[in-house]
Structures are given as C-alpha cells and as structure tokens.
C-alpha atoms as a PDB file:
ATOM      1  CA  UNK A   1     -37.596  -6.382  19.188  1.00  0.00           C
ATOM      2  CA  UNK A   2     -38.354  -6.428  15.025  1.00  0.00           C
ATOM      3  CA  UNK A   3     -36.620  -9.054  13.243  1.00  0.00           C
ATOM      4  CA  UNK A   4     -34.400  -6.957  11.320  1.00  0.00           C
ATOM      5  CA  UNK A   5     -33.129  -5.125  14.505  1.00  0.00           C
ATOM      6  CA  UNK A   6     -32.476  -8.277  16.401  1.00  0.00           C
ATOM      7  CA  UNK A   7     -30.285  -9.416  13.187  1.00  0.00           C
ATOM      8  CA  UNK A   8     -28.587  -6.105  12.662  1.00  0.00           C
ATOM      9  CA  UNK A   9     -27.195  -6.253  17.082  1.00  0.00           C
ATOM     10  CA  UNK A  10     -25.911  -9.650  15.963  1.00  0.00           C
ATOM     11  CA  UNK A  11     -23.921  -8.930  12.862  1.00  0.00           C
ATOM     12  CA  UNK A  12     -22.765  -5.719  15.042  1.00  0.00           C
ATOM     13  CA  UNK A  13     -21.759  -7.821  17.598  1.00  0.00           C
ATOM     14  CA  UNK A  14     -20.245 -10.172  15.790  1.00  0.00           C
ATOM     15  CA  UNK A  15     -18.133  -7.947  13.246  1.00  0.00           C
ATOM     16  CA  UNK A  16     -17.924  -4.214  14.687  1.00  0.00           C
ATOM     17  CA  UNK A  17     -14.403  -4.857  15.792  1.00  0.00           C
ATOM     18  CA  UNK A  18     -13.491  -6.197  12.116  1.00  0.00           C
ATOM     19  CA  UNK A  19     -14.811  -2.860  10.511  1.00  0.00           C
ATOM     20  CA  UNK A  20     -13.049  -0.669  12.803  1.00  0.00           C
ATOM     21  CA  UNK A  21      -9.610  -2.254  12.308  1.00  0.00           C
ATOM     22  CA  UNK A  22      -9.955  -2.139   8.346  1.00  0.00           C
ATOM     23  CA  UNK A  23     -11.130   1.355   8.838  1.00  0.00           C
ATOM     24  CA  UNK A  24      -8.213   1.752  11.129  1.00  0.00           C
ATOM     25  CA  UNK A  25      -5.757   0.519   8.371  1.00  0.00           C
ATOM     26  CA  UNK A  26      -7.703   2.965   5.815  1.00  0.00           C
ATOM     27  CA  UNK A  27      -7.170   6.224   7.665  1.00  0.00           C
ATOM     28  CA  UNK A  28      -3.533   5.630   8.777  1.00  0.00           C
ATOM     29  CA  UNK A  29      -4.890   5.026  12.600  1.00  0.00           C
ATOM     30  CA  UNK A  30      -6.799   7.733  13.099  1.00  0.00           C
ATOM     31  CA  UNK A  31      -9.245   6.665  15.801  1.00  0.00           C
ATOM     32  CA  UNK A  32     -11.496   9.630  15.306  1.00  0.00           C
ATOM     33  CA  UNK A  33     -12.111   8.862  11.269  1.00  0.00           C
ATOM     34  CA  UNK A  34     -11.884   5.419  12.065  1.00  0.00           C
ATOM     35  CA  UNK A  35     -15.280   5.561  14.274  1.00  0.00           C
ATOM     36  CA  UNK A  36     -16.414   7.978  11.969  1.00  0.00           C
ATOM     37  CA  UNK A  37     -16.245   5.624   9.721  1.00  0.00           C
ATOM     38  CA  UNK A  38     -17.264   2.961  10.950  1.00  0.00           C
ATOM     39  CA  UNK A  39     -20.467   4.422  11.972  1.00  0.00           C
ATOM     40  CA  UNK A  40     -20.935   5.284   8.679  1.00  0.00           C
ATOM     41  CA  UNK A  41     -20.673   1.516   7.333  1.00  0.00           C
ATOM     42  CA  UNK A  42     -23.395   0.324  10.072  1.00  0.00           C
ATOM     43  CA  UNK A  43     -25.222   2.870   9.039  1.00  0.00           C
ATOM     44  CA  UNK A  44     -25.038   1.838   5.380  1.00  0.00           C
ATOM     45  CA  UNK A  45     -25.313  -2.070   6.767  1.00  0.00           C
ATOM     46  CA  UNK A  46     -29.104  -1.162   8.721  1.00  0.00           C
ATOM     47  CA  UNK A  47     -30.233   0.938   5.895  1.00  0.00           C
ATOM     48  CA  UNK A  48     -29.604  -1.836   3.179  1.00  0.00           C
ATOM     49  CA  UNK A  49     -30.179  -5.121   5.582  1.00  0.00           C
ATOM     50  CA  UNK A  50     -33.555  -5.277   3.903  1.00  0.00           C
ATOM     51  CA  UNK A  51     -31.528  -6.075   0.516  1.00  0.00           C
ATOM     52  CA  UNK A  52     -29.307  -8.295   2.074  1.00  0.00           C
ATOM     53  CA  UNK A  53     -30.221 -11.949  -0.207  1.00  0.00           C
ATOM     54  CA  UNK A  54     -27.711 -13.956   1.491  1.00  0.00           C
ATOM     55  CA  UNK A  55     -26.253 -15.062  -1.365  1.00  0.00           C
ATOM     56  CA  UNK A  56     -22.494 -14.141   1.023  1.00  0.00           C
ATOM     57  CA  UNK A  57     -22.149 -14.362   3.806  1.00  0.00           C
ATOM     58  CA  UNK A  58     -23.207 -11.322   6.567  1.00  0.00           C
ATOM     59  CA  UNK A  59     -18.933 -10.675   7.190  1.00  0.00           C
ATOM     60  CA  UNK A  60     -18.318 -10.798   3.336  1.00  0.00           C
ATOM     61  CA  UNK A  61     -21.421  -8.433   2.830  1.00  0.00           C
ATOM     62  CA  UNK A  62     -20.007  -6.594   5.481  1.00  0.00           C
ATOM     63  CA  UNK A  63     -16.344  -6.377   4.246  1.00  0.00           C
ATOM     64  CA  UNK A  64     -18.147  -4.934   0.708  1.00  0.00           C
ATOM     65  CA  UNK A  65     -19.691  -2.005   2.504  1.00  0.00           C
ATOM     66  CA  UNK A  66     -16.438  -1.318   4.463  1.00  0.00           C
ATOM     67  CA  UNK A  67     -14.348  -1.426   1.454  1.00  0.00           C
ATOM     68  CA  UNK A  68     -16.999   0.624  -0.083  1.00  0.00           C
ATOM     69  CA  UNK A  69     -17.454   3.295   2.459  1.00  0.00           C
ATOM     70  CA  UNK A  70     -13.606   3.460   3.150  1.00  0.00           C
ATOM     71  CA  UNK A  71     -12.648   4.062  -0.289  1.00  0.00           C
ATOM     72  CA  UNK A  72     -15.449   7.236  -0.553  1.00  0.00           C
ATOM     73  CA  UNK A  73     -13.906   8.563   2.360  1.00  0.00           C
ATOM     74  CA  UNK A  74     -10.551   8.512   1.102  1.00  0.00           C
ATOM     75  CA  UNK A  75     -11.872  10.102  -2.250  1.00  0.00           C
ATOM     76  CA  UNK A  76     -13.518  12.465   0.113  1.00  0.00           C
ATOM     77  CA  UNK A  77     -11.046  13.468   1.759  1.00  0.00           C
ATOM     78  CA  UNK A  78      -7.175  12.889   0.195  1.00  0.00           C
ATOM     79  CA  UNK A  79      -5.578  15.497   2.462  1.00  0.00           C
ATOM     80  CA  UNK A  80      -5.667  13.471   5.473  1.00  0.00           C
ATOM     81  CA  UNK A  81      -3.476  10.793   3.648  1.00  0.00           C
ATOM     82  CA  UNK A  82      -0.482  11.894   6.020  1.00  0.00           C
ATOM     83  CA  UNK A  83      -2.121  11.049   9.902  1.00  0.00           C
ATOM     84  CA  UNK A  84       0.503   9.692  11.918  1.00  0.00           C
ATOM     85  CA  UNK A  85      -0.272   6.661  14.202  1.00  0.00           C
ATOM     86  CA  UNK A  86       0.577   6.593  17.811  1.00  0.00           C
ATOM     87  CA  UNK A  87       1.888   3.598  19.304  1.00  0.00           C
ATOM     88  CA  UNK A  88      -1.206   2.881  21.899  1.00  0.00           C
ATOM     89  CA  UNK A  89      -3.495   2.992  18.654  1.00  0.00           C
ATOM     90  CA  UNK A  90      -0.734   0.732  16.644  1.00  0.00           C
ATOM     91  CA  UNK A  91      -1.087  -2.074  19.272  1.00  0.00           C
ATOM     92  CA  UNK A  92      -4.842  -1.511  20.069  1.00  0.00           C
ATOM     93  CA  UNK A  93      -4.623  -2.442  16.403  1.00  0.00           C
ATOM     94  CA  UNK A  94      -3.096  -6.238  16.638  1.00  0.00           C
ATOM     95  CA  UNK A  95      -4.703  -6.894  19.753  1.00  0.00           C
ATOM     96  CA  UNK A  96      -1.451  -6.560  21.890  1.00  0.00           C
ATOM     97  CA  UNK A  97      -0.883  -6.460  25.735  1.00  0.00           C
ATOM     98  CA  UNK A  98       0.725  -3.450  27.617  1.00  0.00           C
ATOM     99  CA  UNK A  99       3.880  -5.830  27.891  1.00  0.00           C
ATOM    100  CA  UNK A 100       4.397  -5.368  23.946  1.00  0.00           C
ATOM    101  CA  UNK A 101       8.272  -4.088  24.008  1.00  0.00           C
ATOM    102  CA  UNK A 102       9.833  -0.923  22.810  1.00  0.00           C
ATOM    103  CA  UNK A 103      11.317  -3.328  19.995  1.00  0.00           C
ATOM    104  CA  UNK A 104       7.706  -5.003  18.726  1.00  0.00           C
ATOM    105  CA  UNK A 105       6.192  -1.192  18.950  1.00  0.00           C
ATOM    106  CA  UNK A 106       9.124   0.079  16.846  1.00  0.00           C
ATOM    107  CA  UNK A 107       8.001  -3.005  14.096  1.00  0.00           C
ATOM    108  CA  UNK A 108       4.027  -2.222  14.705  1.00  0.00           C
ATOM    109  CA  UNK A 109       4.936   1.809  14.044  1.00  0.00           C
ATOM    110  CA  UNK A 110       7.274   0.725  10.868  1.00  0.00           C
ATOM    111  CA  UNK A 111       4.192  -1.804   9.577  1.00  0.00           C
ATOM    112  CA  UNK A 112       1.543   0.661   9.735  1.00  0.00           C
ATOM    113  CA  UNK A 113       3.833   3.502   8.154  1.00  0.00           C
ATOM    114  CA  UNK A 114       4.188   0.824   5.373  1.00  0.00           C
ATOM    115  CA  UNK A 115       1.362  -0.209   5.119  1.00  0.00           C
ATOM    116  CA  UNK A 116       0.074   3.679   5.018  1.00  0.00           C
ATOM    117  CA  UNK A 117       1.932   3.925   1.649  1.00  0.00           C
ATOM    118  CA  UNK A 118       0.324   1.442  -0.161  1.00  0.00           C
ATOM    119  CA  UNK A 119      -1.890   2.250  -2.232  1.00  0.00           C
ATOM    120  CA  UNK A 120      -5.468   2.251  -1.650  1.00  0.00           C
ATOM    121  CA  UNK A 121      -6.791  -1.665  -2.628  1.00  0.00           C
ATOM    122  CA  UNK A 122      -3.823  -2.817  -1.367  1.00  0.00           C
ATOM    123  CA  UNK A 123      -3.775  -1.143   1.888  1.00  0.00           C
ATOM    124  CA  UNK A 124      -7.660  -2.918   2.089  1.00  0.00           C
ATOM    125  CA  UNK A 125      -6.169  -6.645   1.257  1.00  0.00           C
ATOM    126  CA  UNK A 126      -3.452  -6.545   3.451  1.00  0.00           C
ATOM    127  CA  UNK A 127      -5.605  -5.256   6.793  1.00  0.00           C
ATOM    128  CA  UNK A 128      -8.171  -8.224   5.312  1.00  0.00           C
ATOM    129  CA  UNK A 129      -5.229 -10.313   5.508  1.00  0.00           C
ATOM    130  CA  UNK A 130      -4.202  -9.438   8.768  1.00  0.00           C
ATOM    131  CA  UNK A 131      -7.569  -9.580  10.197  1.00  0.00           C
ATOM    132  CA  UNK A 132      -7.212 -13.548   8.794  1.00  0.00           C
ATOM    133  CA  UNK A 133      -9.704 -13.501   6.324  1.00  0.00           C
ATOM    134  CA  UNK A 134      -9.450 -16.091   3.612  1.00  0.00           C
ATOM    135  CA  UNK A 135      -8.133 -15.604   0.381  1.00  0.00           C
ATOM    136  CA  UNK A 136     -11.325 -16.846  -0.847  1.00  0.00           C
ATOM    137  CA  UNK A 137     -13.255 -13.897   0.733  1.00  0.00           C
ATOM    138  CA  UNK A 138     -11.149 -11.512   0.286  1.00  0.00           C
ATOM    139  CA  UNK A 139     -11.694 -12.346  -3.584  1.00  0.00           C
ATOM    140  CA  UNK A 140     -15.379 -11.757  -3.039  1.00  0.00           C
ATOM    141  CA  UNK A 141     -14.944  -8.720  -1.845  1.00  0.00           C
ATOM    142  CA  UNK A 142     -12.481  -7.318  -4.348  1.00  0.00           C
ATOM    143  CA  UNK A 143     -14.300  -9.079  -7.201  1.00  0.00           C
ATOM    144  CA  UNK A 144     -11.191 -11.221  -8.400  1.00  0.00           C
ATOM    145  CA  UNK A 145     -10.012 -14.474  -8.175  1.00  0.00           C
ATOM    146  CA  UNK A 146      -8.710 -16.219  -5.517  1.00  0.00           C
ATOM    147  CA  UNK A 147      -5.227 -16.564  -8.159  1.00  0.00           C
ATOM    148  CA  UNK A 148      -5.459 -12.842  -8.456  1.00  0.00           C
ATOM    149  CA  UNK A 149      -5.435 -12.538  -4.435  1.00  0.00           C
ATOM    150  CA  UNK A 150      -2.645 -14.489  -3.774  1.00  0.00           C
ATOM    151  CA  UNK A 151      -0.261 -12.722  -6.418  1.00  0.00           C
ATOM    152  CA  UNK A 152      -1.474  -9.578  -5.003  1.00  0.00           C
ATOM    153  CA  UNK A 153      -0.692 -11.180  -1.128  1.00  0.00           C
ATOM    154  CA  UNK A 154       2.614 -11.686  -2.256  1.00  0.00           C
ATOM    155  CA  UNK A 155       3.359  -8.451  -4.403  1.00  0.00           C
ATOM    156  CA  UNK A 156       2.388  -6.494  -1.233  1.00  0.00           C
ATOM    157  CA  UNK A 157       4.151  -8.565   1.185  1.00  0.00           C
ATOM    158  CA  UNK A 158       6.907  -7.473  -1.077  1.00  0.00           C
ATOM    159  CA  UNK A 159       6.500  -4.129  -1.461  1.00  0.00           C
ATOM    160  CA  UNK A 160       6.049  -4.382   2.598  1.00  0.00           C
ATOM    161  CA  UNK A 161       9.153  -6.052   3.174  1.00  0.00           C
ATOM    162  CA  UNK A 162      10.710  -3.180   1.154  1.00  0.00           C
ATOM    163  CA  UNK A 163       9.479   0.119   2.942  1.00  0.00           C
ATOM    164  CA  UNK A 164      10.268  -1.016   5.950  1.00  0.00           C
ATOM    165  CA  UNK A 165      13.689  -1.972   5.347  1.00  0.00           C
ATOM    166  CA  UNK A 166      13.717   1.730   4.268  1.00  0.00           C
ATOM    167  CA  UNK A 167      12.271   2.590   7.362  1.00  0.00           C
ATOM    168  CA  UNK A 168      14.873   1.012   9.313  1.00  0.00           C
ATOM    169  CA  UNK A 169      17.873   1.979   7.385  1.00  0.00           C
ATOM    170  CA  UNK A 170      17.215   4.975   7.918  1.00  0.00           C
END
C-alpha cells in the first residue's frame, strides 16, 4: 500500500464521522446530501493530500475542506434550504441511544430547526462546537481569532436560545 493511501485510510478513519455530522448540520439532515457531500470532501482531501504541508493539523485541514465544500454546495444549490429532519437522523446526529425520550427528541427536532436558520458560517461554528472542537481550531478554520470565536459562540447561542423558545411557544 503507497504512502499516501495508507495516510489518506487513517485520516478517513479517524475523521469521516466528523465530516458527515458538519455536513449533516449544513444540509438541514439530509442524509442523502450529507454523504453526497461528504464524499465530495474526501474526494477533495485525496486529490490535494499531496499539498498537505502540515503546517495544521490533518482534522483542522480537514474541517477547511468541509467548510469549503459545504458552503459550494449550499451556493449550489439554495433551494434545498427547507429539508426537514427526521427524528432517527436528529439523534443519529448527537450520538443518542434508542432510549432517547419523546421529550429529548422534541429538543433535538427544535435544535436542528434552529440551528437550520442560522445563517450559513454560523450554522458551521455551532456544529464545530458541538462536535467539541476548540475555539482555537475553530478560529483556524474560519480565519479569525479565537476573541472573534467566542463572541460569535455566544451571539449564536443567543440567537439559539431565541428560535427555539419560538419554537416552543408556539
């Protein structure tokens, strides 16, 4: 097995589930995109590992292309802005058990309808965010400063907190 191959399985292995939730979060929780997607960013990932000069590391390099790819596909293609998400994809999502109660789905389905209303770089901090990245990668990624991150953590955690006390008062 060449080099390059053996290092693209591991950063696959290590990070495909990563890249499909952020795609997840991109396209509302449409599976189907999502892999679509996804492919897409590997695809991107083996065709430019020859430029990779380590100067990040592979999951920050990785988020880039993500963030990259996601974004063209949302340029690509704004009329699928409205997917709905079902509840099996919502906790697939957040890594919950079939045990997850009617009441945490109801809060999963109102997060993700949130979080689908957010605009575009925002929707791609806060999935970064939930996937537990640190503020200090997530900064790499978006090309700001860690400062700029965590005012823009807590403006969307805001903005969050908002919509989906809409979404219940309703």
């Amino acid at each position: 097995m060449s080099a390059k191959l053996s290092l693209f399985n591991q950063i696959y292995a290590a990070h495909n589930q990563m890249v499909m939730q952020l795609c997840l979060g991109f396209v509302n929780g449409d599976r189907s995109r999502a892999k679509d997607i996804s492919q897409e960013v590997f695809i991107s990932t083996w065709n430019s590992l020859d430029r990779f000069k380590g100067e990040s590391s592979h999951k920050t390099w990785l988020y880039r292309i993500t963030v990259n790819t996601c974004l063209k596909s949302l340029r690509d293609n704004k009329q699928s802005k409205n997917v709905s998400i079902d509840v099996e994809q919502r906790t697939d999502l957040l890594h919950h058990d079939d045990s997850t109660s009617h009441v945490q789905e109801s809060a999963l389905s109102a997060l993700y309808a949130s979080i689908g209303q957010l605009p575009e770089v925002d929707r791609l901090i806060i999935m970064m965010v939930l996937d537990d990245a640190e503020y200090s990668q997530i900064a790499d990624v978006m090309g700001i400063s860690e400062v700029n991150v965590r005012v823009k953590v807590h403006r969307i955690k805001q903005t969050l907190k908002k919509l989906m006390q809409n979404e219940y008062a309703d």
